[in-house]
Protein backbone atom coordinates (compact mmCIF):
# COMPACT_ATOMS: atom_id res chain seq x y z
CA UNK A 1 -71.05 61.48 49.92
CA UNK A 2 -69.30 64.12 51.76
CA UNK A 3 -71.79 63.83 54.88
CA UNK A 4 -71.19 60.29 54.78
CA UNK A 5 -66.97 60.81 54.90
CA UNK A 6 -67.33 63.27 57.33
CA UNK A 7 -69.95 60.99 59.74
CA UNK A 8 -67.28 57.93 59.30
CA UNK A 9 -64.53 60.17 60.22
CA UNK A 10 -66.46 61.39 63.29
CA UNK A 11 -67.52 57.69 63.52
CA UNK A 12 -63.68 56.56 63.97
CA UNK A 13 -62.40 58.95 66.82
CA UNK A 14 -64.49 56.63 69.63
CA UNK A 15 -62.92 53.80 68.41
CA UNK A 16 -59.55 54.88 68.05
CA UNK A 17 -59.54 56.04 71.48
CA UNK A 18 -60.88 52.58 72.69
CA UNK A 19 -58.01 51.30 70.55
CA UNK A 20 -55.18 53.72 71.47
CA UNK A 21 -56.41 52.89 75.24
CA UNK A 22 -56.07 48.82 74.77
CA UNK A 23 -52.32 49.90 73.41
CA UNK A 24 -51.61 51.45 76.17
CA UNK A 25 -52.77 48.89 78.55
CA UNK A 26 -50.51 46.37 77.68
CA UNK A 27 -48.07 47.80 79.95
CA UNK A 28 -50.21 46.36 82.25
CA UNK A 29 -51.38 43.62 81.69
CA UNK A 30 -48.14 41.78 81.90
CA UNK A 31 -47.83 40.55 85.62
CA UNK A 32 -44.99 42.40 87.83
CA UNK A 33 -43.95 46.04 87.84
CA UNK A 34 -43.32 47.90 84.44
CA UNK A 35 -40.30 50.20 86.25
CA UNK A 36 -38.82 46.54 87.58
CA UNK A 37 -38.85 44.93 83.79
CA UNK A 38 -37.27 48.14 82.15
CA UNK A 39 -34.72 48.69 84.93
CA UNK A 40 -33.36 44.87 84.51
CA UNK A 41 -33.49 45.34 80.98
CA UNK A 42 -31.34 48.64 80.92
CA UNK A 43 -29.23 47.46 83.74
CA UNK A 44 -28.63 43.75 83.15
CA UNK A 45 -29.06 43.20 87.10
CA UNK A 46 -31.61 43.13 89.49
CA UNK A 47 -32.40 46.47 90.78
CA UNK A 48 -32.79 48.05 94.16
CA UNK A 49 -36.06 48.80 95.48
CA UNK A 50 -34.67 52.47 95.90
CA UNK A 51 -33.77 52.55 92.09
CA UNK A 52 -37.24 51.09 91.75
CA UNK A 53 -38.69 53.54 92.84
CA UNK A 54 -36.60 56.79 91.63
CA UNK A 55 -37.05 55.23 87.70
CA UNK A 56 -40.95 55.28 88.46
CA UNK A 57 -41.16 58.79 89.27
CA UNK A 58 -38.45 59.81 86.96
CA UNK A 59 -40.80 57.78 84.29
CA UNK A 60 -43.95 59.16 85.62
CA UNK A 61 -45.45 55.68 86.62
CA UNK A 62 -46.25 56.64 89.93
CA UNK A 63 -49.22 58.80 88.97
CA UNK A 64 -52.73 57.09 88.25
CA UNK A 65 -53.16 55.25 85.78
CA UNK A 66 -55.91 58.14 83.42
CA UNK A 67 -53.28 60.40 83.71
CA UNK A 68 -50.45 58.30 82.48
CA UNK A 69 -53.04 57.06 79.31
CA UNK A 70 -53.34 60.69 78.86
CA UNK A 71 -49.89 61.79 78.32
CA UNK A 72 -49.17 58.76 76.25
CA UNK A 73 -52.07 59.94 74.08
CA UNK A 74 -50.55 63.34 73.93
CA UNK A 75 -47.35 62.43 73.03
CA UNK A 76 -48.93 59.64 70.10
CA UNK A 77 -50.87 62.56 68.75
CA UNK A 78 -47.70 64.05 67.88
CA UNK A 79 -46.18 61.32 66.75
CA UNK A 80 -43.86 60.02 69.79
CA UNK A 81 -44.09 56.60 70.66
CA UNK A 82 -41.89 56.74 73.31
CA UNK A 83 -38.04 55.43 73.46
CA UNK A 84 -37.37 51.09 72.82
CA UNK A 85 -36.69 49.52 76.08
CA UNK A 86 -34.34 47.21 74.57
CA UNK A 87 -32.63 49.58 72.17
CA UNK A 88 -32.59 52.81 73.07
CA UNK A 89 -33.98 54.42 70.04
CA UNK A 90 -37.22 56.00 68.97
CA UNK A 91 -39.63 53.75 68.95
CA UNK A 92 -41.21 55.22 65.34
CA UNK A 93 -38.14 55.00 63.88
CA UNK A 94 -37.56 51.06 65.09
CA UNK A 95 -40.97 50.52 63.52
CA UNK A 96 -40.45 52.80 60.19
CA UNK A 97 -36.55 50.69 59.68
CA UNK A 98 -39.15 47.40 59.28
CA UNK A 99 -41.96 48.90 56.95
CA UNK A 100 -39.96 48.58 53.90
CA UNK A 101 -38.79 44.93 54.79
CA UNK A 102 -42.46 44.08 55.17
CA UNK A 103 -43.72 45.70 52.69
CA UNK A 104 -41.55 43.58 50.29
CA UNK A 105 -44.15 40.54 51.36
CA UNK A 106 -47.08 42.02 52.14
CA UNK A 107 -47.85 43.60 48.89
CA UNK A 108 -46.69 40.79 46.20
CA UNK A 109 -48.30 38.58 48.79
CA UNK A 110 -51.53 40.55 49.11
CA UNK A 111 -51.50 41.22 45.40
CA UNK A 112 -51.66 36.97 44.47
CA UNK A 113 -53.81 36.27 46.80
CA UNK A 114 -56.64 38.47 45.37
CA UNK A 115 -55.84 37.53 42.20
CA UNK A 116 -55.24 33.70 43.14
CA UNK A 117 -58.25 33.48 45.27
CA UNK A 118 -60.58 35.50 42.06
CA UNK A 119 -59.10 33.11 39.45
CA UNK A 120 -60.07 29.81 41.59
CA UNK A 121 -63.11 30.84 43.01
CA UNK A 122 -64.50 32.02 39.71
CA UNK A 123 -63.29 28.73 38.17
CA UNK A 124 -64.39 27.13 40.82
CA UNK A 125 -68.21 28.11 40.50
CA UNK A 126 -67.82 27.62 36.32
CA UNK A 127 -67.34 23.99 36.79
CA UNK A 128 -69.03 23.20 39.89
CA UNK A 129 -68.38 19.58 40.83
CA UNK A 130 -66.46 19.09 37.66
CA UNK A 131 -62.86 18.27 38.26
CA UNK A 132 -61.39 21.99 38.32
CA UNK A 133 -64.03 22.29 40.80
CA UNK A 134 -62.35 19.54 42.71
CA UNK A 135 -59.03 20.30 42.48
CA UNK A 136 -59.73 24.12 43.55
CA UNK A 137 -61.40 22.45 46.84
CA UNK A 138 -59.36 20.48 47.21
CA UNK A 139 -56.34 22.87 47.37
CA UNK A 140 -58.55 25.36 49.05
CA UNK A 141 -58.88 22.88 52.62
CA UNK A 142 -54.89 21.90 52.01
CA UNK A 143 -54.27 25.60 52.48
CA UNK A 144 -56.72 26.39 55.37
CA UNK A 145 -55.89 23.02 57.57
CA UNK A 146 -51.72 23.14 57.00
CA UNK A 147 -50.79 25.86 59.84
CA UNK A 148 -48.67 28.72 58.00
CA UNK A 149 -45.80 28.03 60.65
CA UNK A 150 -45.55 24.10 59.47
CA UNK A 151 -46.36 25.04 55.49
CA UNK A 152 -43.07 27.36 55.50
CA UNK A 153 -40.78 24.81 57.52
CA UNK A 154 -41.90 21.88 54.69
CA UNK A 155 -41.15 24.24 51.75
CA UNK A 156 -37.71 25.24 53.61
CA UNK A 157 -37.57 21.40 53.47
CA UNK A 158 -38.18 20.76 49.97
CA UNK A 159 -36.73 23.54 48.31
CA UNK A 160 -33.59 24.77 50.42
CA UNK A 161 -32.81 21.32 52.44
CA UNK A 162 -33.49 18.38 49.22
CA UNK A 163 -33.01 20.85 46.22
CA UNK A 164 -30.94 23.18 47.45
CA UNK A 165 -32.76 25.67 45.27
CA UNK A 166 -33.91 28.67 47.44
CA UNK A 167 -31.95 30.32 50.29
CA UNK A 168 -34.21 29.44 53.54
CA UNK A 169 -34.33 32.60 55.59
CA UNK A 170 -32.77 36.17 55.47
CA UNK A 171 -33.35 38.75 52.79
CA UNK A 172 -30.57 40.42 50.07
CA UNK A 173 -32.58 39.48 46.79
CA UNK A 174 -35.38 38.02 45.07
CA UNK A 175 -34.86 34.46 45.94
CA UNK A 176 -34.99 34.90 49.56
CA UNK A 177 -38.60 35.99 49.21
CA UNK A 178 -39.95 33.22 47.17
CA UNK A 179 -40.47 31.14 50.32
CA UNK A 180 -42.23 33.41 52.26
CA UNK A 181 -44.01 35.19 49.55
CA UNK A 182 -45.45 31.53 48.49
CA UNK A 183 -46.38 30.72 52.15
CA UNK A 184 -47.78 33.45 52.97
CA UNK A 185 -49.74 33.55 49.78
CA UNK A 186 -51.11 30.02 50.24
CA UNK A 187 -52.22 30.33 53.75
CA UNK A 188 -53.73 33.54 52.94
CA UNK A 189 -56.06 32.95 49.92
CA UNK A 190 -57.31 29.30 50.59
CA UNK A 191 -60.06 30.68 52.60
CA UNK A 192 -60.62 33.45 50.71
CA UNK A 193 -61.11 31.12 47.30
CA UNK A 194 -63.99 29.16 49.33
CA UNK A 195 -65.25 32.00 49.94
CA UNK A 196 -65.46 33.67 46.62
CA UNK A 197 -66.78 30.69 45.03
CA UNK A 198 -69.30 30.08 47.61
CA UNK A 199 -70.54 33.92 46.37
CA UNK A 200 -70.29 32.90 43.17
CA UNK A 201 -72.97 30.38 43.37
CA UNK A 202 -74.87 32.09 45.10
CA UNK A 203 -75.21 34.86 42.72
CA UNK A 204 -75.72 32.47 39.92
CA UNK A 205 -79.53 31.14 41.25
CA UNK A 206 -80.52 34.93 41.36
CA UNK A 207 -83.28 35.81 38.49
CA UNK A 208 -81.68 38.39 36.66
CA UNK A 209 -78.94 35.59 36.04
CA UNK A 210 -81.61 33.04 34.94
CA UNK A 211 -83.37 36.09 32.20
CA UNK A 212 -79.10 35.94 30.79
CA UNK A 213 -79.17 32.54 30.66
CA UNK A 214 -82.38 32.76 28.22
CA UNK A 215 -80.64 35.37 26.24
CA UNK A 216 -78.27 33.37 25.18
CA UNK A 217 -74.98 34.54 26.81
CA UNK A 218 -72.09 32.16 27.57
CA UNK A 219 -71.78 31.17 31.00
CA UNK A 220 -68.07 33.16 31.62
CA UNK A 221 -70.09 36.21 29.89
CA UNK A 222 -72.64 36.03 32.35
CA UNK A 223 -69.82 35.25 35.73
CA UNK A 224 -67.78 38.22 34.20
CA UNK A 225 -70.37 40.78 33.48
CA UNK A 226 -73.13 40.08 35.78
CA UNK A 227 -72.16 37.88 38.65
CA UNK A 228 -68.94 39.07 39.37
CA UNK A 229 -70.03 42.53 39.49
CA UNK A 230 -72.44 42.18 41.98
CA UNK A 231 -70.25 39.64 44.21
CA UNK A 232 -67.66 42.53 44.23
CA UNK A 233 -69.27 44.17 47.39
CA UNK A 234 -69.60 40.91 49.87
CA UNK A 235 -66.18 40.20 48.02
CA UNK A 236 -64.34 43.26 48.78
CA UNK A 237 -65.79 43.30 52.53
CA UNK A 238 -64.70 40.10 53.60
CA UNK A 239 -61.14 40.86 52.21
CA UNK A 240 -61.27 43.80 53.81
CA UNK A 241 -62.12 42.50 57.09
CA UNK A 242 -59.42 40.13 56.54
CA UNK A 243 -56.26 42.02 56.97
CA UNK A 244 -56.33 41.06 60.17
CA UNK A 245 -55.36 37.29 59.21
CA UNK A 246 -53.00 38.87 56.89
CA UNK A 247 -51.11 40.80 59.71
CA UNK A 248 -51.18 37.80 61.64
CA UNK A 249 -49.52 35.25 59.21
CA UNK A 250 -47.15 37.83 58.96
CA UNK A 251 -45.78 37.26 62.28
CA UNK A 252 -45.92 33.52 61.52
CA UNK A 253 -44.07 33.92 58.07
CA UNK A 254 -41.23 35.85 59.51
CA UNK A 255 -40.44 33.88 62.12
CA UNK A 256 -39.68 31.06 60.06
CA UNK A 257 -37.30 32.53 57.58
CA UNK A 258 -36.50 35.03 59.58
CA UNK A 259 -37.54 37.97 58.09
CA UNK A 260 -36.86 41.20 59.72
CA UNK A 261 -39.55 42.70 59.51
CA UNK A 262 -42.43 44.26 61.64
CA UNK A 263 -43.97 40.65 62.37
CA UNK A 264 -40.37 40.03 63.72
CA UNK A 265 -40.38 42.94 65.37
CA UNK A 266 -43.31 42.49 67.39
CA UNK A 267 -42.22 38.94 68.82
CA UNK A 268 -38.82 40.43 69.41
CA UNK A 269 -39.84 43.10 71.82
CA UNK A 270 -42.61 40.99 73.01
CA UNK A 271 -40.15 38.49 74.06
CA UNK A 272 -37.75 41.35 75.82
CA UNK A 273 -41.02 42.74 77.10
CA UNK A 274 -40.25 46.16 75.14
CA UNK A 275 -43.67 47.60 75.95
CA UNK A 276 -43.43 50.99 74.02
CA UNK A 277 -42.65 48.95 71.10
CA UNK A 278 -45.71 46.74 71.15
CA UNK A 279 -48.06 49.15 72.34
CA UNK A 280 -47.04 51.42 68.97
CA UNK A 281 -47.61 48.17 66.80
CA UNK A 282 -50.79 46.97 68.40
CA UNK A 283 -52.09 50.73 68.01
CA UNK A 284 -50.74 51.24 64.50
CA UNK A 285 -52.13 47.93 63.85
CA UNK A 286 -55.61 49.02 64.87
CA UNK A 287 -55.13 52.17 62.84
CA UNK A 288 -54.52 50.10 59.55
CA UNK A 289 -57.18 48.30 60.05
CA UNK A 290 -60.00 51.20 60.29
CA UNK A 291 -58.38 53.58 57.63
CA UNK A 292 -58.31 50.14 54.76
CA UNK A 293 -62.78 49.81 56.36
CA UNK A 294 -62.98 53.19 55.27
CA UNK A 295 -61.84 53.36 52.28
CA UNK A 296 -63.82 49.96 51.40
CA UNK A 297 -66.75 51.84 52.48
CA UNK A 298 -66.27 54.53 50.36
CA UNK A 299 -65.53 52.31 47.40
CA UNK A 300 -68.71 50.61 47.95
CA UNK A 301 -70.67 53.85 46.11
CA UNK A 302 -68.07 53.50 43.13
CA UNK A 303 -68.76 49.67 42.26
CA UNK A 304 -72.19 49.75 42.91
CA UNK A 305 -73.93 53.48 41.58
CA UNK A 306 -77.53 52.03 43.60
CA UNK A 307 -75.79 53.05 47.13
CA UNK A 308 -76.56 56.35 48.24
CA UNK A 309 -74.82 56.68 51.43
CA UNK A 310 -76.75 60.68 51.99
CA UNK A 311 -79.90 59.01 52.09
């Protein structure tokens, strides 16, 4: 196991680089001249060609391009993002003022979708094309066809607008994150319910399911202890690889019920064209998302003793 950590590790440094590089081309990308935008967003006016220039060498933009990446790298290394365009302040701590705002979402939303998208999958695959079988479907294509953005605006609708029963965007307590919570929740773990279920059944035809069924055990016993075990790998990757999606209807979410947090952040400065501020995210982003693949990987040898990752 420890050759294995240490060969992912090693495996991640390639792509982190690719990753941290994509970050830092977004300054790019954008069409016009980087020292232009952040002038006329520091200054309020158009600036002089003269200033132009003086804030690019100042800024080090006038050198190529490698050597720019390069001290960007350095300076992410050790944990400076740069300065906000917009604001003025540290661009870590603009990003670390949002995590706890976030994470008020994220994790009650991450935490019922699992469980949501276990429960009705599981179900689902019991009583295959029985009615809960239906009605799991059935909710399962509502939630994966209804855009996240037009879900949040109909609860705001029903609950804040008709019965005046939930505030419909800000934060300061419990109620304000119903809404989004529920949204966020519902877009998240339609898919992920289709999927699970679709596992389900699969598992269910195998032959070591078929020598249970002759023993005699009940059909949950046999989903519980057998099937679900085994679905836990393909289960646990595709969630994994998912965070993505769940990252992304963050941004949606906030936006509606405006929610100040990083998915708000990032079409904030995208908007004022605060580079250092979205090259941190996208990079941070990309960081998530390989640290949560690794420990999934490692976790794979726990659930399932048959992997032996030294061989």
């Amino acid at each position: 196991m420890k050759k294995y950590i240490i060969k992912r590790i090693l495996q991640m440094i390639p792509t982190l680089i690719g990753a941290s590089f994509i970050s830092f081309s977004l300054l790019y990308l954008f069409p016009g001249d980087p020292a232009e935008f952040i002038l006329q967003i520091n200054m309020g006016i158009e600036p002089s060609p003269e200033e132009i220039e003086n804030f690019r060498k100042e800024a080090g933009l006038d050198k190529p391009l490698i050597i720019q990446y390069l001290n960007w790298l350095y300076n992410v290394l050790h944990g400076d993002f740069g300065t906000s365009w917009s604001t003025g302040k540290p661009v870590l701590k603009e990003i670390m003022d949002r995590v706890p705002i976030s994470a008020e979402l994220f994790f009650p939303t991450l935490i019922l979708s699992i469980i949501s998208a276990l429960l009705l999958g599981i179900i689902s695959a019991l009583y295959r094309d029985k009615l809960p079988d239906h009605i799991s479907r059935i909710w399962s294509l509502i939630g994966i066809s209804v855009p996240s953005f037009w879900l949040g605006l109909m609860l705001i609708w029903i609950f804040s607008v008709n019965l005046k029963l939930l505030p419909s965007y800000g934060v300061g307590s419990i109620k304000h994150a119903i809404l989004p919570i529920l949204t966020w929740t519902i877009s998240f773990m339609a898919i992920k319910t289709r999927f699970v279920r679709a596992v389900i059944l699969d598992i269910l035809n195998e032959d070591y399911i078929l020598t249970a069924r002759a023993k005699g055990l009940s059909e949950s016993a046999i989903v519980i202890k057998h099937a679900l075990r085994n679905a836990l790998i393909p289960i646990l990757t595709y969630f994994s690889m998912s965070l993505s999606h769940l990252i992304v209807g963050s941004i949606m979410v906030e936006v509606v019920f405006a929610w100040p947090g990083l998915g708000s952040l990032l079409v904030e400065s995208v908007l004022k064209r605060d580079f250092p501020v979205v090259q941190a995210l996208v990079f941070l982003s990309a960081v998530l998302f390989l640290v949560v693949n690794f420990i999934v990987d490692i976790l794979y040898a726990l659930i399932d003793p048959r992997i032996r990752y030294e061989s």
